[in-house]
C-alpha atoms as a PDB file:
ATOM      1  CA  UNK A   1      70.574  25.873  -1.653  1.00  0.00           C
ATOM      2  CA  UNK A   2      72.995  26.868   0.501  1.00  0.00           C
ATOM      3  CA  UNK A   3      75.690  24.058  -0.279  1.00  0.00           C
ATOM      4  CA  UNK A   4      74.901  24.114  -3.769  1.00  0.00           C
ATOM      5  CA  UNK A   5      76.418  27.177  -3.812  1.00  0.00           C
ATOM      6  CA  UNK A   6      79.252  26.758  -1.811  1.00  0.00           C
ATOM      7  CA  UNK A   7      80.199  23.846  -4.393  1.00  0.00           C
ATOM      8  CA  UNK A   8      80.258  26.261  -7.215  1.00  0.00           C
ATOM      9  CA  UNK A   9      81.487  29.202  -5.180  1.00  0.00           C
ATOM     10  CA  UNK A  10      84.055  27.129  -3.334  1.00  0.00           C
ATOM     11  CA  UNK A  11      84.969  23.618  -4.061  1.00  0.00           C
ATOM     12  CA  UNK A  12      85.062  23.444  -7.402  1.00  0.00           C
ATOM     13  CA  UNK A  13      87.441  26.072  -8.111  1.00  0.00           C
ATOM     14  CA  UNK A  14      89.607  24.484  -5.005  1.00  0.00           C
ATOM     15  CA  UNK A  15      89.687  21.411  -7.364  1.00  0.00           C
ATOM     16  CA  UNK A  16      90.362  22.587 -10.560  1.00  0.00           C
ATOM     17  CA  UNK A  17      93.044  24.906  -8.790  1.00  0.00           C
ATOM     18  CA  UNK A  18      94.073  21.429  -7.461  1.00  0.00           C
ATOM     19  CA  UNK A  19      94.241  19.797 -10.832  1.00  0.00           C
ATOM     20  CA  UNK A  20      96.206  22.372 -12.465  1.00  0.00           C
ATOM     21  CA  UNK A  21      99.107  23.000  -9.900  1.00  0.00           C
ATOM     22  CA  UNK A  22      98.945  19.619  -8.654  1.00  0.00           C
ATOM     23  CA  UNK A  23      98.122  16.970 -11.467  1.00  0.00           C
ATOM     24  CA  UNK A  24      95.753  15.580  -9.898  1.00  0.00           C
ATOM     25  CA  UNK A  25      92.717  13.786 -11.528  1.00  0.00           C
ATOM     26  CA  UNK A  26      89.304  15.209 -10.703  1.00  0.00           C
ATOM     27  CA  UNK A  27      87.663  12.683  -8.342  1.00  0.00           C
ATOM     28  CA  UNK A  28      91.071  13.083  -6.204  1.00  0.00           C
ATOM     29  CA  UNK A  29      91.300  16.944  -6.669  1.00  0.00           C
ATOM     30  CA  UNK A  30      87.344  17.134  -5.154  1.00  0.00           C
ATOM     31  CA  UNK A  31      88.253  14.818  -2.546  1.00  0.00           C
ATOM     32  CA  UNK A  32      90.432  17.081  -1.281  1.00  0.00           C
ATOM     33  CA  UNK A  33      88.301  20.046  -1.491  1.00  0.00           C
ATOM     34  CA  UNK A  34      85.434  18.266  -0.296  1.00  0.00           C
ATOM     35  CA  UNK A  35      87.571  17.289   2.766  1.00  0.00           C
ATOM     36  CA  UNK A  36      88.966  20.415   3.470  1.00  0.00           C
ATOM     37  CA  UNK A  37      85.450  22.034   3.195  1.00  0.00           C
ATOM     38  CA  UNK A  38      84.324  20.125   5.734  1.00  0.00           C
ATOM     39  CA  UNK A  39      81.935  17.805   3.789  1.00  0.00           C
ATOM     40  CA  UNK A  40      83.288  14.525   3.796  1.00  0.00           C
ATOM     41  CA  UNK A  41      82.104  12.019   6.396  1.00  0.00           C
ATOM     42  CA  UNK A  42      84.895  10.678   8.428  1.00  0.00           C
ATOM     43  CA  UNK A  43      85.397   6.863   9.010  1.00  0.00           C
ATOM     44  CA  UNK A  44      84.289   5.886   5.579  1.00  0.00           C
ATOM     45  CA  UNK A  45      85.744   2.989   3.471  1.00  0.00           C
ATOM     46  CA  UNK A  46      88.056   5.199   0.819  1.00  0.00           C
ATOM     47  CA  UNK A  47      87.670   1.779  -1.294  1.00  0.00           C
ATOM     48  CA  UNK A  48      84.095   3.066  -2.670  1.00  0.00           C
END
């Protein structure tokens, strides 16, 4: 449950923060978050 919750507590406010300030759209805007968060694999093709 533990990452559930840091989804609502953390990266979705980072990306709606990110959408506001920053235009972005959302699936860019939780990229980012998701990156910065640490829960992004690395190496994977960004074409998906």
């Amino acid at each position: 449950m533990g990452i559930i919750l840091d989804i609502v507590d953390k990266v979705a406010p980072e990306a709606q923060e990110l959408m506001e300030k920053q235009g972005l759209d959302l699936k860019e805007a939780l990229k980012i978050s998701f990156d910065k968060n640490g829960y992004m694999k690395k190496g994977r093709d960004e074409s998906e």
